[in-house]
N, C-alpha and C. Protein backbone atom coordinates (compact mmCIF):
# COMPACT_ATOMS: atom_id res chain seq x y z
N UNK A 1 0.84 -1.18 0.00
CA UNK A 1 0.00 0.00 0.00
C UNK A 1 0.89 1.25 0.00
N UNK A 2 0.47 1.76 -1.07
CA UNK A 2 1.04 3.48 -1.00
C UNK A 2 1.12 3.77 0.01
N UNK A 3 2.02 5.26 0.85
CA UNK A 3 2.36 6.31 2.08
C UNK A 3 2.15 7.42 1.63
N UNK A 4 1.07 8.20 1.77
CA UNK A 4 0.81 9.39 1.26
C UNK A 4 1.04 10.61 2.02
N UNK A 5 2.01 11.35 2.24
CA UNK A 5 2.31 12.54 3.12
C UNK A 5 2.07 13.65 2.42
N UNK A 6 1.19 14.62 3.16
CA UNK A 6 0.67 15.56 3.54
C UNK A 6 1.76 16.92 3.74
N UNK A 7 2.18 17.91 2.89
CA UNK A 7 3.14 18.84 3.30
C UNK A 7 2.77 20.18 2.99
N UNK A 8 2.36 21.02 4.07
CA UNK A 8 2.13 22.31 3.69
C UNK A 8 3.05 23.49 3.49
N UNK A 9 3.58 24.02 2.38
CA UNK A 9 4.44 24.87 1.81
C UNK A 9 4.03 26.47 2.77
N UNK A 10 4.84 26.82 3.85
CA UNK A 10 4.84 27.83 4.44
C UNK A 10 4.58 28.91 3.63
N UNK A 11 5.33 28.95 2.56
CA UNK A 11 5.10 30.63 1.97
C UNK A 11 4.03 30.61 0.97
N UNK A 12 3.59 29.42 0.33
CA UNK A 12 2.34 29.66 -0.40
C UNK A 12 1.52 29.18 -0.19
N UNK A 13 1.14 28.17 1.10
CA UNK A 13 0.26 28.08 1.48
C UNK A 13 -0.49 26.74 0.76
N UNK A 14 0.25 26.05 -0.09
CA UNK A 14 0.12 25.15 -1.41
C UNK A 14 0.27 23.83 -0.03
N UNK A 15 -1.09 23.05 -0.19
CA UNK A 15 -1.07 21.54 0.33
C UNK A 15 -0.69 20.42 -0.71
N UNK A 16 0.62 19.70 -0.71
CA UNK A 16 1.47 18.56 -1.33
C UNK A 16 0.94 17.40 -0.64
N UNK A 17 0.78 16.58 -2.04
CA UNK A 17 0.44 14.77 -1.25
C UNK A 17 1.15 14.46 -1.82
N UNK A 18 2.24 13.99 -1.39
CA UNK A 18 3.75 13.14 -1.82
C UNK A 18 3.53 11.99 -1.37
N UNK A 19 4.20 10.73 -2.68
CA UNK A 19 3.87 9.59 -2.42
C UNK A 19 5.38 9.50 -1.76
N UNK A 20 5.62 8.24 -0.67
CA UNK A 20 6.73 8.41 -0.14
C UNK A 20 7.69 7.81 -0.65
N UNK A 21 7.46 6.33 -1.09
CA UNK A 21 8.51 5.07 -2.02
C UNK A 21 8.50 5.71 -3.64
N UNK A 22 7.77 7.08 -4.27
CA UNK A 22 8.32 7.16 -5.70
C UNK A 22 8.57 8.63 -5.59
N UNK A 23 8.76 9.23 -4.10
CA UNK A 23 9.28 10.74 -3.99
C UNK A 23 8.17 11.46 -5.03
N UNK A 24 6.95 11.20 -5.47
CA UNK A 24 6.26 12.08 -6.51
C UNK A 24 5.10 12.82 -6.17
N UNK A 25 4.75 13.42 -6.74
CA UNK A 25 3.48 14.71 -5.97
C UNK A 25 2.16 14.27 -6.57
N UNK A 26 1.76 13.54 -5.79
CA UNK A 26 0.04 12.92 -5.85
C UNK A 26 -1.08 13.94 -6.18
N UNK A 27 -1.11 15.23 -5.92
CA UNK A 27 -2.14 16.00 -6.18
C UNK A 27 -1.49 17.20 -5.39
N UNK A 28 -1.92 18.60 -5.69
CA UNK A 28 -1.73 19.75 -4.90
C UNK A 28 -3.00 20.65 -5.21
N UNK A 29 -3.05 21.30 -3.90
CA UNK A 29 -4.40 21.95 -3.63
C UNK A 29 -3.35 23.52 -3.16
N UNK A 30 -4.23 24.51 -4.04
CA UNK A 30 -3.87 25.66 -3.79
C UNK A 30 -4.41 26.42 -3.20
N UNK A 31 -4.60 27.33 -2.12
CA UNK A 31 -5.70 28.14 -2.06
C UNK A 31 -5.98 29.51 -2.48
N UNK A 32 -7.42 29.44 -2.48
CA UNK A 32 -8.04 30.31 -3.33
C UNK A 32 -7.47 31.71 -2.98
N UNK A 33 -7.37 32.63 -4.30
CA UNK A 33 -6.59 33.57 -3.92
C UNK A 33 -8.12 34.47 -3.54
N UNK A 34 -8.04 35.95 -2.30
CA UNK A 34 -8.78 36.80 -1.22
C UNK A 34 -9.34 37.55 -2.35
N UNK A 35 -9.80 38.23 -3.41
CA UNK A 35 -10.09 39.17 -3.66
C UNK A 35 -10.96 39.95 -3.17
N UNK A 36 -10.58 40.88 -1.61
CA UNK A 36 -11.51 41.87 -1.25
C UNK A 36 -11.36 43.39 -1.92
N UNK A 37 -10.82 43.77 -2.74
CA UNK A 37 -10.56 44.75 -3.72
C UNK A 37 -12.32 44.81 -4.56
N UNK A 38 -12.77 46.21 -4.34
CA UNK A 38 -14.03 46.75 -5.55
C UNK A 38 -13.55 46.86 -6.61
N UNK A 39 -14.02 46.72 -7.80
CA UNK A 39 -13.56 47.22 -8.91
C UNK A 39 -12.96 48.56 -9.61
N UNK A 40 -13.56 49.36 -8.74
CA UNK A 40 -12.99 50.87 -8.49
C UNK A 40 -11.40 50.93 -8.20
N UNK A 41 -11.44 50.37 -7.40
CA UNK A 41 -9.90 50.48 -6.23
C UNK A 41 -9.17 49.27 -7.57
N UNK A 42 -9.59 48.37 -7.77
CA UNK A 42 -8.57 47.83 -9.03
C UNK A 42 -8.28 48.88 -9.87
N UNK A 43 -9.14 49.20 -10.89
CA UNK A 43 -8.69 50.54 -12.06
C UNK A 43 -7.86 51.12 -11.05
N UNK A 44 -8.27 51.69 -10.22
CA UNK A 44 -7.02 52.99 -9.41
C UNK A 44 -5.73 52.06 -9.70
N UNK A 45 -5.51 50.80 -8.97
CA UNK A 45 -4.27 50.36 -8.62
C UNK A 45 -3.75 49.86 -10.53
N UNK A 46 -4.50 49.70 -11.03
CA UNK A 46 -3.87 49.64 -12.46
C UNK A 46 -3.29 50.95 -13.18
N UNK A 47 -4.40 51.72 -12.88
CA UNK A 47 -3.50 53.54 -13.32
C UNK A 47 -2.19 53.91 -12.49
N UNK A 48 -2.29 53.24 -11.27
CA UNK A 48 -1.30 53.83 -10.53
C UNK A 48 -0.13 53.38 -11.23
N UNK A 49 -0.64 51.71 -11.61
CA UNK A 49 0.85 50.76 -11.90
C UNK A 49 1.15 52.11 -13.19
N UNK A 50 0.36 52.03 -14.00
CA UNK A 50 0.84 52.83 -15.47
C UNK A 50 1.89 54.24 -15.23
N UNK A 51 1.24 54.89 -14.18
CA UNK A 51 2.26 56.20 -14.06
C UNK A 51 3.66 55.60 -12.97
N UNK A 52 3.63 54.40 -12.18
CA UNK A 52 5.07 54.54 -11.77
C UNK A 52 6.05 53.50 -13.17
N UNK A 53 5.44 52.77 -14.40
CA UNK A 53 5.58 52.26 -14.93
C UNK A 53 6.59 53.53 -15.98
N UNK A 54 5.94 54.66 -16.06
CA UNK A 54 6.09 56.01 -17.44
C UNK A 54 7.28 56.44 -15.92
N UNK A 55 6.98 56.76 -15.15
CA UNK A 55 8.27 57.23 -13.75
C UNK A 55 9.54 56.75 -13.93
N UNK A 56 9.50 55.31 -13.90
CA UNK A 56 10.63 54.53 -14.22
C UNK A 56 11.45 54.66 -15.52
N UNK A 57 10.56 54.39 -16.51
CA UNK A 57 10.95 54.73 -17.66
C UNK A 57 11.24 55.73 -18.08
N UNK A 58 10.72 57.01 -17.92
CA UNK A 58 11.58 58.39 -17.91
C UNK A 58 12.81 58.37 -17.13
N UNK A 59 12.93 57.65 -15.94
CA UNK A 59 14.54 57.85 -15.52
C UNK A 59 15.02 57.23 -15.80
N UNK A 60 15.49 55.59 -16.85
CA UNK A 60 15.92 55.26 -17.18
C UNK A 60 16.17 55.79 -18.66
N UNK A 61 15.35 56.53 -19.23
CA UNK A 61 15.45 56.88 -20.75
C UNK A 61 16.84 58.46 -20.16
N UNK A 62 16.50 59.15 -18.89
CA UNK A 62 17.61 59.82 -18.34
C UNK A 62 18.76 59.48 -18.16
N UNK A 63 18.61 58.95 -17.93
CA UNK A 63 20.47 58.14 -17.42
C UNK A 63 20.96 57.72 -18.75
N UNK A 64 20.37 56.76 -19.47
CA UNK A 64 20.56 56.58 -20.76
C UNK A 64 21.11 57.52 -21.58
N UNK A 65 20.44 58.80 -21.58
CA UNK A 65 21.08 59.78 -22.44
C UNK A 65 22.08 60.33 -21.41
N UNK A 66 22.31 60.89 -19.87
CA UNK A 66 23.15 61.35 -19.04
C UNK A 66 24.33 59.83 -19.84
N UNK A 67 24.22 58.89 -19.88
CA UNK A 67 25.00 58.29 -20.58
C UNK A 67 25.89 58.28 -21.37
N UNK A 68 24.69 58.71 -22.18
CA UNK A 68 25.55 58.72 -23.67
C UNK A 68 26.37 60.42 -23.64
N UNK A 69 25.63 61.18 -23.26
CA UNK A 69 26.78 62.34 -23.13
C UNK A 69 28.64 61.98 -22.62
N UNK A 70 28.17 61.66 -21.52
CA UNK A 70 29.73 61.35 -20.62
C UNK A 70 30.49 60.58 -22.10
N UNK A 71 29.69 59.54 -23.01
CA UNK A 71 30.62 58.82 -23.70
C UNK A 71 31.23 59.57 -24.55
N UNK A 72 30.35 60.54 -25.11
CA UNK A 72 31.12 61.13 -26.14
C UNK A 72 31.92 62.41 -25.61
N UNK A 73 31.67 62.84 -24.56
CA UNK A 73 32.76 63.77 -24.08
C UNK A 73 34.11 62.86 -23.79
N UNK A 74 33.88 61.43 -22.88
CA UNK A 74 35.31 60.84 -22.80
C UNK A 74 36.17 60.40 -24.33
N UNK A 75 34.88 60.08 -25.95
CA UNK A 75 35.56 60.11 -26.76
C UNK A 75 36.30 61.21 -27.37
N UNK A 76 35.60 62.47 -27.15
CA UNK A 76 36.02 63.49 -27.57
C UNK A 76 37.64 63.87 -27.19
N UNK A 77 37.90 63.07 -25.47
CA UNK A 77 38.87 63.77 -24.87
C UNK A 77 39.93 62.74 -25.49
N UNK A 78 39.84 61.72 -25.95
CA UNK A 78 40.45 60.26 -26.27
C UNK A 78 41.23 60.80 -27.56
N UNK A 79 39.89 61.51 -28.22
CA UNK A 79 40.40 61.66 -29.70
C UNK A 79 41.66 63.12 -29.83
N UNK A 80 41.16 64.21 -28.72
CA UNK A 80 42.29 65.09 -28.74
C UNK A 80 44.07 64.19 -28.15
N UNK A 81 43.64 63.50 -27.26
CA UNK A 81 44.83 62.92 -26.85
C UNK A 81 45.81 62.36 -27.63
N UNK A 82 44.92 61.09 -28.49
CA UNK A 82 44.95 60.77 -29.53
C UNK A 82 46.27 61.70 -30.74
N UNK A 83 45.58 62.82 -31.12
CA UNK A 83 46.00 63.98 -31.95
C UNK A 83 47.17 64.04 -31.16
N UNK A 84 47.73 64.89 -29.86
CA UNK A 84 48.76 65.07 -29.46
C UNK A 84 50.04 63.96 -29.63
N UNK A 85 49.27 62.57 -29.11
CA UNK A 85 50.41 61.56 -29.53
C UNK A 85 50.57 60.93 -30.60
N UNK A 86 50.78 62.01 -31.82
CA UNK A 86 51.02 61.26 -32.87
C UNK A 86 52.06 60.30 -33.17
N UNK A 87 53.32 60.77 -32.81
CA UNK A 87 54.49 60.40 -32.71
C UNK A 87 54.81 59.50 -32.18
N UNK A 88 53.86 58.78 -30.92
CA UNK A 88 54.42 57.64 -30.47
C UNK A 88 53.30 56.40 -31.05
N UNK A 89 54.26 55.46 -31.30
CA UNK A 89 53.59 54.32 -32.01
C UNK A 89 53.04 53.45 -31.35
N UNK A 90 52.02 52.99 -31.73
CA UNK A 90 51.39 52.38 -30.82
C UNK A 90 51.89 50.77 -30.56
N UNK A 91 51.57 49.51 -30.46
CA UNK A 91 52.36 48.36 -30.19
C UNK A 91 50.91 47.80 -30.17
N UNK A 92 51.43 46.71 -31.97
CA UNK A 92 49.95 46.05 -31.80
C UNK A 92 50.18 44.74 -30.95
N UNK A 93 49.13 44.12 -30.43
CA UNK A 93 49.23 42.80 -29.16
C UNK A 93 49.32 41.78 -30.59
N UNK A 94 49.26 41.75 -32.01
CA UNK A 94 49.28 40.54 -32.87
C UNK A 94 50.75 40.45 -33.76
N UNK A 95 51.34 41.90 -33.40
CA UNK A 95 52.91 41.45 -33.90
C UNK A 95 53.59 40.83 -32.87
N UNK A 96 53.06 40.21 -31.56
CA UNK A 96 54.08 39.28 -31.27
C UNK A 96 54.24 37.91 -31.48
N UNK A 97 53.24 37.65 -32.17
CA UNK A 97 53.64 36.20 -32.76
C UNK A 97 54.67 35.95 -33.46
């Protein structure tokens, strides 16, 4: 005869019937998720998601460009440097074979 154990998952609340001699999961029972939320207060919490959704994304589209500035000022400074050291040669890493 089968050993059927009973294991309740602390953080989700998910009831496991594990058979014990084939280690396998006999059935799981979830429980029902609370919806005490009106339909009102949902739309709100969906508009809300939308404007910290456009929040985020404006400061990442910021930094992005605060980004790309710094790059081309550090190329800019690369390329004057560049100009000054004409004279010294550079040392490619494939002529030492």
């Amino acid at each position: 005869m089968k050993e059927i154990v009973t294991v309740h998952c602390p953080c989700c609340e998910t009831r496991l019937r594990v058979d014990v001699a084939t280690e396998a999961i006999v059935s799981e029972e979830r429980p029902k998720k609370k919806t005490d939320q009106t339909f009102d207060e949902a739309v709100q919490n969906v508009r809300a998601g939308a404007g910290r959704r456009q929040e985020a994304f404006d400061r990442a589209f910021q930094q992005q460009k605060n980004r790309d500035d710094l790059l081309d000022k550090k190329f800019a400074e690369a390329k004057e440097k560049a100009k000054k050291d004409k004279d010294e040669r550079r040392i490619n890493p494939l002529d030492f074979d």
